[in-house]
PDB file of N, CA and C in Angstrom:
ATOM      1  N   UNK A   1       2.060  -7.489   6.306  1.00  0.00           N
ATOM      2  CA  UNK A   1       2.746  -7.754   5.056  1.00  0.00           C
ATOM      3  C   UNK A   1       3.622  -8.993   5.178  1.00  0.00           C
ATOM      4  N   UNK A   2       4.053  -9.099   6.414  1.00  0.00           N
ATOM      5  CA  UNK A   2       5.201 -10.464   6.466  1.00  0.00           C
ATOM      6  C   UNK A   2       4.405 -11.773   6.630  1.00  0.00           C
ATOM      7  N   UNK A   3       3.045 -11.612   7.357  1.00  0.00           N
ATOM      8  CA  UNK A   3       2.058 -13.140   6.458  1.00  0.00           C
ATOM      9  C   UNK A   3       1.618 -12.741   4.890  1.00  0.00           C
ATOM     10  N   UNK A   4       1.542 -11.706   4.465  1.00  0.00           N
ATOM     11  CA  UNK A   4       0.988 -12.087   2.773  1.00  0.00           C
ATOM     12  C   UNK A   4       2.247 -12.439   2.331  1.00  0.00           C
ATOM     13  N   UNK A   5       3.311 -12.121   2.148  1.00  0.00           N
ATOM     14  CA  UNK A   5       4.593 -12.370   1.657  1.00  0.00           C
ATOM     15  C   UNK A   5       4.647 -14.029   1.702  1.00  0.00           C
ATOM     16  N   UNK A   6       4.285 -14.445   3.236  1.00  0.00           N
ATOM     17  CA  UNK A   6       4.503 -16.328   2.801  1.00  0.00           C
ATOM     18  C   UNK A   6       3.068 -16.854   2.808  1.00  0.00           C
ATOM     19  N   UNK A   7       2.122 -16.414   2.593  1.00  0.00           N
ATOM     20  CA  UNK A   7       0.931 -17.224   2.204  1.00  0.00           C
ATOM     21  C   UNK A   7       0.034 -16.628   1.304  1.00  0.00           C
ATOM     22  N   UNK A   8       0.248 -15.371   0.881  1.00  0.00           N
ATOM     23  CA  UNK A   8      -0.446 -15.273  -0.487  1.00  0.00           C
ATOM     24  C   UNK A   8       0.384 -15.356  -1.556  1.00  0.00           C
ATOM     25  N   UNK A   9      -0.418 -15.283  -2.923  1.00  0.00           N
ATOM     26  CA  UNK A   9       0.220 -15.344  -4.230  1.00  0.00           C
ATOM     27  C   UNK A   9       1.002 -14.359  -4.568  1.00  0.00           C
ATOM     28  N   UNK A  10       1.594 -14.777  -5.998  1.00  0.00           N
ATOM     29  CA  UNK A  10       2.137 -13.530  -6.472  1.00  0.00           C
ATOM     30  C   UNK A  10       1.549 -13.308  -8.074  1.00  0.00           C
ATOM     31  N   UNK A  11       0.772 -12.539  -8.632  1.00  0.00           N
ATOM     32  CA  UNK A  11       1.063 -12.388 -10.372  1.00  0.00           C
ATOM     33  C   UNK A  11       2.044 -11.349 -10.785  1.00  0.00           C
ATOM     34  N   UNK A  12       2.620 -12.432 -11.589  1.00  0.00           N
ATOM     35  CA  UNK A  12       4.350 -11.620 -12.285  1.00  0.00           C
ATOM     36  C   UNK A  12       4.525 -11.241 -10.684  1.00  0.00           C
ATOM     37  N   UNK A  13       5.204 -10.013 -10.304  1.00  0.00           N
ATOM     38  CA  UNK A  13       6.333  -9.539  -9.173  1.00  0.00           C
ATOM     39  C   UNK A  13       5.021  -9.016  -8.101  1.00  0.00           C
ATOM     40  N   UNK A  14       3.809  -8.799  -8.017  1.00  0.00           N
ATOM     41  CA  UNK A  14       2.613  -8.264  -7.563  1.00  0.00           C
ATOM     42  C   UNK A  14       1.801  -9.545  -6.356  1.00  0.00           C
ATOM     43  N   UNK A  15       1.939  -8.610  -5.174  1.00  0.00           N
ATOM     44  CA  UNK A  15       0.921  -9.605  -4.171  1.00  0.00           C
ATOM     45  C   UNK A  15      -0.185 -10.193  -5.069  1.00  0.00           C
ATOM     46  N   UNK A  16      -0.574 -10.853  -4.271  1.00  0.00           N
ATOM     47  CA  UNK A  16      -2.070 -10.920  -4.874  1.00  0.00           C
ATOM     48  C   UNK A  16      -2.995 -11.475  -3.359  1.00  0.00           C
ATOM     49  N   UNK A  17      -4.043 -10.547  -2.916  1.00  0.00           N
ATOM     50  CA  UNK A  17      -4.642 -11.076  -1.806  1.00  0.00           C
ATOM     51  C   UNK A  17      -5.956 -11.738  -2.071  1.00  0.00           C
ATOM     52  N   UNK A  18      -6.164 -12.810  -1.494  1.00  0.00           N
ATOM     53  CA  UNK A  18      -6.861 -13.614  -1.466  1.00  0.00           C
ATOM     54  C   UNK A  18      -6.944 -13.686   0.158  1.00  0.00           C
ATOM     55  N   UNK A  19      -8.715 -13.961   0.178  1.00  0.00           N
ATOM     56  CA  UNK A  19      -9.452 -13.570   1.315  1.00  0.00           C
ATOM     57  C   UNK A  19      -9.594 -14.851   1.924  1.00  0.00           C
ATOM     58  N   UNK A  20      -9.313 -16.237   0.979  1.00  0.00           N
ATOM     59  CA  UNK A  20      -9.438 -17.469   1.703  1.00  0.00           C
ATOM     60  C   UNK A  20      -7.897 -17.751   2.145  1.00  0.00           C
ATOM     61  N   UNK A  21      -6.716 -17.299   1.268  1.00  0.00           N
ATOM     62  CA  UNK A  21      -5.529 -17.681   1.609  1.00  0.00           C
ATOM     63  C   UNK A  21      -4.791 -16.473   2.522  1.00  0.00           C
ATOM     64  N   UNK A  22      -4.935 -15.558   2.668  1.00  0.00           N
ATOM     65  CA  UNK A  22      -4.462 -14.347   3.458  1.00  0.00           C
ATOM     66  C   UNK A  22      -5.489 -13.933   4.514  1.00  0.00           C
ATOM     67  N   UNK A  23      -6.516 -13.146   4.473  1.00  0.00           N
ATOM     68  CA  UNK A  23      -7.136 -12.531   5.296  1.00  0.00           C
ATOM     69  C   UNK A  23      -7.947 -13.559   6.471  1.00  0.00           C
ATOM     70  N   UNK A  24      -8.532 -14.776   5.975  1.00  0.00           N
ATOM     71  CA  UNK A  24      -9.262 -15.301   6.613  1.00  0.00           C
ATOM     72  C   UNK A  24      -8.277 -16.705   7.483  1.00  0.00           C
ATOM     73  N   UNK A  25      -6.994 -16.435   7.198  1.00  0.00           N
ATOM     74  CA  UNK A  25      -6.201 -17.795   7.999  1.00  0.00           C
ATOM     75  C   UNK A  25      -5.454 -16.716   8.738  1.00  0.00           C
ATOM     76  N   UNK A  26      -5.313 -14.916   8.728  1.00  0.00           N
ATOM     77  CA  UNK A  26      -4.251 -14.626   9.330  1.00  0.00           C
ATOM     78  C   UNK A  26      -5.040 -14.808  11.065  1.00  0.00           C
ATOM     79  N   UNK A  27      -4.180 -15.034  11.761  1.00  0.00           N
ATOM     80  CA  UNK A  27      -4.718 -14.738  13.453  1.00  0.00           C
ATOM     81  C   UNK A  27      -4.641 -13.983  14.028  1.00  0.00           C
ATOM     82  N   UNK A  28      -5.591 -13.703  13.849  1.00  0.00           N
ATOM     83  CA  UNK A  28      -5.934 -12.049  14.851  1.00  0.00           C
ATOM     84  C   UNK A  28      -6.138 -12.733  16.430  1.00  0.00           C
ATOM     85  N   UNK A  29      -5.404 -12.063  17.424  1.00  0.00           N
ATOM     86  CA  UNK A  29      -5.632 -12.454  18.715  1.00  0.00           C
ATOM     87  C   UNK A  29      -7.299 -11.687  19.137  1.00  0.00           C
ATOM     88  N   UNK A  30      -7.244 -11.569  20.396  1.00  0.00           N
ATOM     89  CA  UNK A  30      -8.813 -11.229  20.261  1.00  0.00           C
ATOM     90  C   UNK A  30      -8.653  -9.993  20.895  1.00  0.00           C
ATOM     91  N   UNK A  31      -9.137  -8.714  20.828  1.00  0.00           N
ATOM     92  CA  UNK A  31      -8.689  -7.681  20.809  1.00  0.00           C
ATOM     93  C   UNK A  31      -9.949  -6.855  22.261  1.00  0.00           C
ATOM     94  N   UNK A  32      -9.131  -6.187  23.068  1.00  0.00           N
ATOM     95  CA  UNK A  32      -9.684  -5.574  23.895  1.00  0.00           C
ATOM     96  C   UNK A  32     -10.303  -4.548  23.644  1.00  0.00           C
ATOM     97  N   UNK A  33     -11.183  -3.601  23.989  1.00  0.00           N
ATOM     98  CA  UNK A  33     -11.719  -2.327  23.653  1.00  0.00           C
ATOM     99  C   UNK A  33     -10.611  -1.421  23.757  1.00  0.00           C
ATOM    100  N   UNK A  34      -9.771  -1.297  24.765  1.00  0.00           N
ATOM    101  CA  UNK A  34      -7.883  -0.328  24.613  1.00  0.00           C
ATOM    102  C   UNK A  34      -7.706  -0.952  23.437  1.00  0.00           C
ATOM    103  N   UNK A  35      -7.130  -2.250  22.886  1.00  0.00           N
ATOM    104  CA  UNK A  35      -6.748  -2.374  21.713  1.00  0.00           C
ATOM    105  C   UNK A  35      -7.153  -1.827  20.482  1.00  0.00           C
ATOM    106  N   UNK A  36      -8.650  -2.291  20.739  1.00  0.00           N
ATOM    107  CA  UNK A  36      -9.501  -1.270  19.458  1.00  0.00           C
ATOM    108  C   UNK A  36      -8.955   0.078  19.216  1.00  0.00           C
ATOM    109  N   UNK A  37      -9.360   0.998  20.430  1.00  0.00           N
ATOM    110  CA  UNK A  37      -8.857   1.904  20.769  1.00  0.00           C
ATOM    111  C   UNK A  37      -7.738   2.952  19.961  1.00  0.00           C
ATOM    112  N   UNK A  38      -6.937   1.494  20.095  1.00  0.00           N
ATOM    113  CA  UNK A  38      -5.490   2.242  20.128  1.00  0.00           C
ATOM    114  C   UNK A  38      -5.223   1.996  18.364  1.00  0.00           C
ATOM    115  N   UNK A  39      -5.741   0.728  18.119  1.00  0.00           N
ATOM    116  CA  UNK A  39      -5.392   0.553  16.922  1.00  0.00           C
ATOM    117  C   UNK A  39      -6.484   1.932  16.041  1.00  0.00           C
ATOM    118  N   UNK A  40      -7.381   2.417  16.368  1.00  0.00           N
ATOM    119  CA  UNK A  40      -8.799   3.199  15.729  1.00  0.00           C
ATOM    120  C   UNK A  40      -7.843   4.329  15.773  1.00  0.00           C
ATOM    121  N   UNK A  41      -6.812   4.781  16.407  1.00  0.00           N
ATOM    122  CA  UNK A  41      -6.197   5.931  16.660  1.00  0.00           C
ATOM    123  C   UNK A  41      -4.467   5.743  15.642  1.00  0.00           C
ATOM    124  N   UNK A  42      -3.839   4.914  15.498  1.00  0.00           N
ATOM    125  CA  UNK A  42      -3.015   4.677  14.623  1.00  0.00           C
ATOM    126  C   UNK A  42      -3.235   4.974  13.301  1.00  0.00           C
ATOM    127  N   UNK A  43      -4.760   4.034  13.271  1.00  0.00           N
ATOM    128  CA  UNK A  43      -5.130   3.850  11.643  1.00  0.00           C
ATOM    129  C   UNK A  43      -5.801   5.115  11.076  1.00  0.00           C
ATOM    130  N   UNK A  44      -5.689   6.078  12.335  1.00  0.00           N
ATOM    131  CA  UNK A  44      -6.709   7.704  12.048  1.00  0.00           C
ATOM    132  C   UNK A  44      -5.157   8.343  10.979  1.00  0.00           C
ATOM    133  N   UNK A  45      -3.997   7.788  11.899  1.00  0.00           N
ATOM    134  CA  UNK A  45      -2.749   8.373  12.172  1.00  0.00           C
ATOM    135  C   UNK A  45      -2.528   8.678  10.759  1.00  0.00           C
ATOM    136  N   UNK A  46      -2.758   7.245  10.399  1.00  0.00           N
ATOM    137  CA  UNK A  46      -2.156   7.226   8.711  1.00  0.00           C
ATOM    138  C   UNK A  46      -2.836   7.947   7.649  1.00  0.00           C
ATOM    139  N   UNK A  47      -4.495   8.024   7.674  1.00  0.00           N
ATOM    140  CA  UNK A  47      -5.009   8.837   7.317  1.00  0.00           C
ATOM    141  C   UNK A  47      -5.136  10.159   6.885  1.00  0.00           C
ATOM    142  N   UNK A  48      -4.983  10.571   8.600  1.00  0.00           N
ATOM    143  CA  UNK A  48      -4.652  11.951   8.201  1.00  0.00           C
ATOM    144  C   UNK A  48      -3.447  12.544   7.500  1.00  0.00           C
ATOM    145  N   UNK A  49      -1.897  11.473   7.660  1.00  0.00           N
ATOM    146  CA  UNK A  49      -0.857  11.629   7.049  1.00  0.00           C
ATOM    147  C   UNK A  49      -1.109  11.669   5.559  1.00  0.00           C
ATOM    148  N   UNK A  50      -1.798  10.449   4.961  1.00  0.00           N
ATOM    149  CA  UNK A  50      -2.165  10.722   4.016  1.00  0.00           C
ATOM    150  C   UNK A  50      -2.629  12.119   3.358  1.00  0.00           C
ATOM    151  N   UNK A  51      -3.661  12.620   4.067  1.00  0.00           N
ATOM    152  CA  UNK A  51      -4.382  13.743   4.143  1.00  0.00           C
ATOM    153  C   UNK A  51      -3.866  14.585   3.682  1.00  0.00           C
ATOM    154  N   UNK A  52      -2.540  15.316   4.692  1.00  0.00           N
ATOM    155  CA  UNK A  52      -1.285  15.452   4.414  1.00  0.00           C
ATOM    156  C   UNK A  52      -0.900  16.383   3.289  1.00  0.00           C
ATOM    157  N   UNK A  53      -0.779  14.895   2.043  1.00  0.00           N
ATOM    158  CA  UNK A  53      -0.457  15.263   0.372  1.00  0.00           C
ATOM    159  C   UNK A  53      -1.382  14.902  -0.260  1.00  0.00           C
ATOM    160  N   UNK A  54      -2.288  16.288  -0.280  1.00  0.00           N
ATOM    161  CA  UNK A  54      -3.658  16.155  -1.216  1.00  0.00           C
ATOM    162  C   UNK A  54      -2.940  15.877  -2.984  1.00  0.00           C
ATOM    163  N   UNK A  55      -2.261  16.232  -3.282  1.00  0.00           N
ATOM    164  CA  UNK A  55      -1.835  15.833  -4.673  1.00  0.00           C
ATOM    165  C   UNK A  55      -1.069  14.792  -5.299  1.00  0.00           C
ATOM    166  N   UNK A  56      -0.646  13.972  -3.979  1.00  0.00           N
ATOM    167  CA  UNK A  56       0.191  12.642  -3.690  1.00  0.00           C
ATOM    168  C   UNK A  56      -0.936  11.276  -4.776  1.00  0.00           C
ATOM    169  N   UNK A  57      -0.516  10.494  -5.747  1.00  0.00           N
ATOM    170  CA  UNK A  57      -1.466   9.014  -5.525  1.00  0.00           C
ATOM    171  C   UNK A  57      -0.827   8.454  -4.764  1.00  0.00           C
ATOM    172  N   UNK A  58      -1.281   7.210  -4.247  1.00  0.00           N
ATOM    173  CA  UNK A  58      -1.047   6.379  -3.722  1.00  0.00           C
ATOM    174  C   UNK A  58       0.495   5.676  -4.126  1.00  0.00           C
ATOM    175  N   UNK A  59       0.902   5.494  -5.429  1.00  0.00           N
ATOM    176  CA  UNK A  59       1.996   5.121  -5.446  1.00  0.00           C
ATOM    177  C   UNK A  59       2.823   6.116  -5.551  1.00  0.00           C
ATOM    178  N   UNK A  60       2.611   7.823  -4.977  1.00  0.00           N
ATOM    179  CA  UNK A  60       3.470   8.887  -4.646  1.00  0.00           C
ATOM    180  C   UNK A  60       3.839   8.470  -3.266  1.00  0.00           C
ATOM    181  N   UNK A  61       2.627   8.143  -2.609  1.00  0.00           N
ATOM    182  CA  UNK A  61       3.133   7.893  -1.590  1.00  0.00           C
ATOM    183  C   UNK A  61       3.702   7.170  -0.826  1.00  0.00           C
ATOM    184  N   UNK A  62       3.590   5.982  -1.427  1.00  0.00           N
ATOM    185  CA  UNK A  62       4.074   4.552  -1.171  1.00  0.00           C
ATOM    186  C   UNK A  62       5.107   4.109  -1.620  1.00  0.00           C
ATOM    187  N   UNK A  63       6.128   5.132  -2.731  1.00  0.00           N
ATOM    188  CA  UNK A  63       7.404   4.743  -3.151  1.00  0.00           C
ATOM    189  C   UNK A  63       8.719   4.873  -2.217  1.00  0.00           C
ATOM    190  N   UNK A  64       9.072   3.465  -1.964  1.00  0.00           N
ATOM    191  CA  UNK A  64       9.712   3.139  -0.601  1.00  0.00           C
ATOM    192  C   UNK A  64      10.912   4.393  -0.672  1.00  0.00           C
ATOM    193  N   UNK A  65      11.494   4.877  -1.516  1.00  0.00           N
ATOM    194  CA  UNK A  65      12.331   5.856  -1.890  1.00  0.00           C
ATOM    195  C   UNK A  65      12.179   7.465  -1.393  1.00  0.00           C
ATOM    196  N   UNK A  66      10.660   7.716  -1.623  1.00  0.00           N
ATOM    197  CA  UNK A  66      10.102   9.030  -1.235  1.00  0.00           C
ATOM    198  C   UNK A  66       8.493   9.251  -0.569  1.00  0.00           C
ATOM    199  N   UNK A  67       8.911   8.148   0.299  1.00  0.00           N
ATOM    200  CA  UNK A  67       7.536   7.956   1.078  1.00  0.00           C
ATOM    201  C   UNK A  67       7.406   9.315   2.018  1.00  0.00           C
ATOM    202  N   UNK A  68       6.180  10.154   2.208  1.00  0.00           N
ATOM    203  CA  UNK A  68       6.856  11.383   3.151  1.00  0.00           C
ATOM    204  C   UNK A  68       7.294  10.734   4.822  1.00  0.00           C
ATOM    205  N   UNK A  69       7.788  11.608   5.120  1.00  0.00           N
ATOM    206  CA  UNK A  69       7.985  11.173   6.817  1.00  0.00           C
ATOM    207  C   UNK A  69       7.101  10.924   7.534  1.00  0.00           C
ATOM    208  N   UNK A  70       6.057  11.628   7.556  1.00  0.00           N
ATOM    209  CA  UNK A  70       5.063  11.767   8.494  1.00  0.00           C
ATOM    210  C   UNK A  70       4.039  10.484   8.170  1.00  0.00           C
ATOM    211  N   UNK A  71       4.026  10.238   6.841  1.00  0.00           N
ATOM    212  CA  UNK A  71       3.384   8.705   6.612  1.00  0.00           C
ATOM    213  C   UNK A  71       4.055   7.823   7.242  1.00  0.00           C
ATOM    214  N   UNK A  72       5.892   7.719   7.122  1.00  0.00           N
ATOM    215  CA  UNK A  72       6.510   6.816   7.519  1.00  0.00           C
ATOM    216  C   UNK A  72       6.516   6.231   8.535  1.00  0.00           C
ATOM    217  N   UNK A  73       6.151   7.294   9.348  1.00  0.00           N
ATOM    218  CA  UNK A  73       6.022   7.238  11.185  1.00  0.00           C
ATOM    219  C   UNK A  73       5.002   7.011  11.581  1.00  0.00           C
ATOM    220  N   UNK A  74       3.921   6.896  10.855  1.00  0.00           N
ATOM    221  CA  UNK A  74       2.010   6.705  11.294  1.00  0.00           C
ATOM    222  C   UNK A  74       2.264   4.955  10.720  1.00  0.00           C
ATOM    223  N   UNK A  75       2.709   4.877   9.763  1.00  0.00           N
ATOM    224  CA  UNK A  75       2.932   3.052   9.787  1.00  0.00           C
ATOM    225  C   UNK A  75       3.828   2.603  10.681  1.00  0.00           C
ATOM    226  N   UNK A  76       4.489   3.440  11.130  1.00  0.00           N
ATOM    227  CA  UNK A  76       5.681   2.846  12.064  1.00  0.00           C
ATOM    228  C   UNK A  76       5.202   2.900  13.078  1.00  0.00           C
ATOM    229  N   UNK A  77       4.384   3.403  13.582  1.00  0.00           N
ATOM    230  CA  UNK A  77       3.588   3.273  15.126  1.00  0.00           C
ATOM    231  C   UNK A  77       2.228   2.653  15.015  1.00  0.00           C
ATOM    232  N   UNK A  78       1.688   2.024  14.060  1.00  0.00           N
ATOM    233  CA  UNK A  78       1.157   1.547  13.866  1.00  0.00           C
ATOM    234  C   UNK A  78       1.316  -0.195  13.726  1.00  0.00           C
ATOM    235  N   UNK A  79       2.202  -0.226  12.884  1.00  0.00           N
ATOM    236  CA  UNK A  79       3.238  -1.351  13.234  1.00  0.00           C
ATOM    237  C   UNK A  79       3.613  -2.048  14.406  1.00  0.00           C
ATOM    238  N   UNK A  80       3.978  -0.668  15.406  1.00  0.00           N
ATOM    239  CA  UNK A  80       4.396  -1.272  16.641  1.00  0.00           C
ATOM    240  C   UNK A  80       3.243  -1.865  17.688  1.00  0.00           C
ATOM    241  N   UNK A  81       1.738  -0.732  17.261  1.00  0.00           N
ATOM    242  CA  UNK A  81       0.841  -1.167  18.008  1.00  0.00           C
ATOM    243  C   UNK A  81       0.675  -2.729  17.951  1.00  0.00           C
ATOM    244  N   UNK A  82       0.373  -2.980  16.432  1.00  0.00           N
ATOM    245  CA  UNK A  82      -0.035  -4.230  16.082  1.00  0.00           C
ATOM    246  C   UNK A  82       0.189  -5.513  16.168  1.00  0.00           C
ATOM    247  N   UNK A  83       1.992  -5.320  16.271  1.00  0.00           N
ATOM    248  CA  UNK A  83       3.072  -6.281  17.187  1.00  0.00           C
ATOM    249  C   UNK A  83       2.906  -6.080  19.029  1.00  0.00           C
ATOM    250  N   UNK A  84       2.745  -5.274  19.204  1.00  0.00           N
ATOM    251  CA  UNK A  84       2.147  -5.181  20.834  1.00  0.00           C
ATOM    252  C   UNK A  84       0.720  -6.240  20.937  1.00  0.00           C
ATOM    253  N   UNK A  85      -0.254  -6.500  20.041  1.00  0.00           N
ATOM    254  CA  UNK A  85      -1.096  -6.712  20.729  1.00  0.00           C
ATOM    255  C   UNK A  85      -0.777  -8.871  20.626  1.00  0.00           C
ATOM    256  N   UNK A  86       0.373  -9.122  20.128  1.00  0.00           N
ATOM    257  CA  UNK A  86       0.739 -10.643  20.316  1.00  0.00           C
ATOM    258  C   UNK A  86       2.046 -10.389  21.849  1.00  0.00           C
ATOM    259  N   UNK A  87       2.675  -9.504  21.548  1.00  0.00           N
ATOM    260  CA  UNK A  87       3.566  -9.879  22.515  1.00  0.00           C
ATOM    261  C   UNK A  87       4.201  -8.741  23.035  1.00  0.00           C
ATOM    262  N   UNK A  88       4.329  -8.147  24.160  1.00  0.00           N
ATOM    263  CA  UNK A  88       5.004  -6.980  24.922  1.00  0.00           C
ATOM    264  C   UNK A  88       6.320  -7.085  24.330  1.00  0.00           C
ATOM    265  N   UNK A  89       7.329  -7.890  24.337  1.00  0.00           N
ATOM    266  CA  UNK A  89       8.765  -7.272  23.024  1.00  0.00           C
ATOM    267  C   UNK A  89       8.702  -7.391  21.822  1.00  0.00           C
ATOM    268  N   UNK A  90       9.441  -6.121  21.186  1.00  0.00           N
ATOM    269  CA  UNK A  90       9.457  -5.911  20.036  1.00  0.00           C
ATOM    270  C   UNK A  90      10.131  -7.673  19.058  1.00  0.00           C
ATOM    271  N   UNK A  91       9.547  -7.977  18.088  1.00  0.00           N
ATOM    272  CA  UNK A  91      10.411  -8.641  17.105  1.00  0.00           C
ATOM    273  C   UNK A  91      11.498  -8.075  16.478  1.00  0.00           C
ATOM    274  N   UNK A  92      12.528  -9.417  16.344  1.00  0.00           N
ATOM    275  CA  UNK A  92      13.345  -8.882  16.058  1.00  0.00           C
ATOM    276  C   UNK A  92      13.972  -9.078  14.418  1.00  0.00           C
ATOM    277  N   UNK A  93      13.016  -9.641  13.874  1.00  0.00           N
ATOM    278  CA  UNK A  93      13.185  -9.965  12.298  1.00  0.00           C
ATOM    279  C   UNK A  93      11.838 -10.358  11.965  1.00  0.00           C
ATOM    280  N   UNK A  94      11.347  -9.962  10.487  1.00  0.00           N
ATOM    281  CA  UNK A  94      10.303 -10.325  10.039  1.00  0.00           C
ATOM    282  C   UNK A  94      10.055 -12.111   9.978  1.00  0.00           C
ATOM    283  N   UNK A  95      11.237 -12.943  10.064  1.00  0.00           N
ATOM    284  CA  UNK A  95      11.336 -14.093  10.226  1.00  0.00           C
ATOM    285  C   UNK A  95      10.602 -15.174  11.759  1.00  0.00           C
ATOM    286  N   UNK A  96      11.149 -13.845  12.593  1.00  0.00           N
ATOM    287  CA  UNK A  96      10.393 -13.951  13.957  1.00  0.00           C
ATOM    288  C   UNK A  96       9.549 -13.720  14.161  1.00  0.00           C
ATOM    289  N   UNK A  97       8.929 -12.786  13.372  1.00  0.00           N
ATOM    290  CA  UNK A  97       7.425 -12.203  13.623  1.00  0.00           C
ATOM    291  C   UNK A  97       6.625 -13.172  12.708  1.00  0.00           C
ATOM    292  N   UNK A  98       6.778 -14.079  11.660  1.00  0.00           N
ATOM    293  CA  UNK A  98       6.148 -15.081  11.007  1.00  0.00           C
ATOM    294  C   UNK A  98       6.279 -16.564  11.406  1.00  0.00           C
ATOM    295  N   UNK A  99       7.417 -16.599  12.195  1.00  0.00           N
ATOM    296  CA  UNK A  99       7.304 -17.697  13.154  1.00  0.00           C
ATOM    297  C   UNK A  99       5.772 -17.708  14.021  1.00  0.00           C
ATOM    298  N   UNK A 100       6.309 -16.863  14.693  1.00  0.00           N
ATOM    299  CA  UNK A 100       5.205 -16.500  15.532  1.00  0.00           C
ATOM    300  C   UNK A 100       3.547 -16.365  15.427  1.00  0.00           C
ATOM    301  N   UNK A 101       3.296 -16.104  14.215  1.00  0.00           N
ATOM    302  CA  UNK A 101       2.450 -15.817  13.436  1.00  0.00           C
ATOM    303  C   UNK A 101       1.604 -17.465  13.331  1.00  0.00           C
ATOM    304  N   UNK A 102       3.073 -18.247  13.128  1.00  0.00           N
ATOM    305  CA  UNK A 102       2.150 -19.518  12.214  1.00  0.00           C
ATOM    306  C   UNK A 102       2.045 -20.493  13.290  1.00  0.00           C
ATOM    307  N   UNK A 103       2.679 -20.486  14.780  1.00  0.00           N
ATOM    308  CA  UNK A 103       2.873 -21.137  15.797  1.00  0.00           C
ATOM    309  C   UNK A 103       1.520 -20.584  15.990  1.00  0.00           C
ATOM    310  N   UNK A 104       1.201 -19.572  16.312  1.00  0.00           N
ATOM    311  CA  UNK A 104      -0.696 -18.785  16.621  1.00  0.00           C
ATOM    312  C   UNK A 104      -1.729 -19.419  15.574  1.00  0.00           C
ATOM    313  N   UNK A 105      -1.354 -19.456  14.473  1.00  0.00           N
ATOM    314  CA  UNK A 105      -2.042 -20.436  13.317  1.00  0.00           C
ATOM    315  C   UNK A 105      -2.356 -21.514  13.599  1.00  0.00           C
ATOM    316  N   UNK A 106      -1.125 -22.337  13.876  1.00  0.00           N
ATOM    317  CA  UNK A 106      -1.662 -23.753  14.230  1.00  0.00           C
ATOM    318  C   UNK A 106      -2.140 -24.048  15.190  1.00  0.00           C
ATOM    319  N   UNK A 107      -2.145 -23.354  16.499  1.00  0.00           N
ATOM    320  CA  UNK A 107      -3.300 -23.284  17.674  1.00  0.00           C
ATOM    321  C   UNK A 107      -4.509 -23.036  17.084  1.00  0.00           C
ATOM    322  N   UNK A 108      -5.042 -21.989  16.196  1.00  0.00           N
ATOM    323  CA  UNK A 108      -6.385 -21.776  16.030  1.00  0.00           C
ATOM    324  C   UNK A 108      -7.045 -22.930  15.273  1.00  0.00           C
ATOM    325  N   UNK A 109      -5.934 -23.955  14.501  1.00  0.00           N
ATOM    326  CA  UNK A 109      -6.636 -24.648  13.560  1.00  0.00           C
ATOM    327  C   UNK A 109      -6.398 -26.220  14.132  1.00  0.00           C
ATOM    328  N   UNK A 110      -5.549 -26.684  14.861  1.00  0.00           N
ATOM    329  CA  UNK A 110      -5.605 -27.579  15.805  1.00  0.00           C
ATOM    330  C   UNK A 110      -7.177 -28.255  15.798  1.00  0.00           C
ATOM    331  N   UNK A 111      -7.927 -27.539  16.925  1.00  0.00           N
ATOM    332  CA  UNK A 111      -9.510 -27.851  17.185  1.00  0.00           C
ATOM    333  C   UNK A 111     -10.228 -28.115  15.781  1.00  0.00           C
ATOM    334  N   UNK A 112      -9.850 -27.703  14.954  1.00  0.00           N
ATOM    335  CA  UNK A 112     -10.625 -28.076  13.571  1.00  0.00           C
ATOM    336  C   UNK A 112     -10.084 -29.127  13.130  1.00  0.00           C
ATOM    337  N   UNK A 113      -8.837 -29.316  12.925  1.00  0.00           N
ATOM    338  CA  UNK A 113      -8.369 -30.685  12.257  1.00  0.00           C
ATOM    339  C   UNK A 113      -8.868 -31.918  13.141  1.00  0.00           C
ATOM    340  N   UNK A 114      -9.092 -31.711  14.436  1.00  0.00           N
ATOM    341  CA  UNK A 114      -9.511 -32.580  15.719  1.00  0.00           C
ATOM    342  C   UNK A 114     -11.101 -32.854  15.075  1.00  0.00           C
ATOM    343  N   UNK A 115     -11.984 -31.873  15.046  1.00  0.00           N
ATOM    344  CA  UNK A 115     -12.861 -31.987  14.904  1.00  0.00           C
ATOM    345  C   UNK A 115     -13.623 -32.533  13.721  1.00  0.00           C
ATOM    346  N   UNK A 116     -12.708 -32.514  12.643  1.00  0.00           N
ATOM    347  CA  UNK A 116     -12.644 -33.139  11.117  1.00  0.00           C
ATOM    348  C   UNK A 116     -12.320 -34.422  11.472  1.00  0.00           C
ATOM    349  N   UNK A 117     -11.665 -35.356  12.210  1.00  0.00           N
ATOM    350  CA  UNK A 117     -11.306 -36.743  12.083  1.00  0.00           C
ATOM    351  C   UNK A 117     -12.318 -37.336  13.087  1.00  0.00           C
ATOM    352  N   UNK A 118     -13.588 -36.574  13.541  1.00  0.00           N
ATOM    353  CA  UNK A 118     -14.440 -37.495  14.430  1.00  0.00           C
ATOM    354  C   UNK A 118     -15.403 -37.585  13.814  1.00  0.00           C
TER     355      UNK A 118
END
């Protein structure tokens, strides 16, 4: 969420994702089979939390106010996985974690801008 926030759109107050401006520039490091792993087991996490509140929609469950716990904590360890797989310490502001983010960006796109001026 802290790369769509500075590189995707917004209509009126609403993300808006775009697959050329969000999904396809974010940098994914390259992920080990443990990583897979671990992330395949987080993302079960949330699921089943979901699962959870069969009578919940989605914006029952997602209202930052009365999100249940057990969702709260399957994104929250999920979260942490996902920040584990750039760097063994935690970030310490979403500011840091998008630093970081776009410093990994401009490594991946480096070789292309190189490769565009020959």
């Amino acid at each position: 969420m802290a790369w769509l926030r500075q590189v995707g759109g917004r209509l009126k107050s609403d993300y808006r994702y775009s697959i050329g401006m969000v999904y396809n520039t974010f940098p994914w490091p390259d992920l080990t089979a443990r990583a897979k792993a671990m992330l395949t087991k987080t993302g079960q996490a949330i699921l089943d939390a979901r699962a959870n509140h069969p009578g919940a929609t989605l914006a029952d469950l997602y209202d930052p106010d009365a999100m249940p716990p057990d969702l709260r904590g399957a994104h929250r360890a999920n979260d942490r996985a996902v920040d584990k797989l750039y760097r063994k310490r935690p970030f310490d502001s979403e500011r840091e974690r998008v630093e970081h983010l776009f410093a990994l960006y401009e490594k991946l796109r480096a070789p292309l801008i190189r490769a565009g001026r020959k």
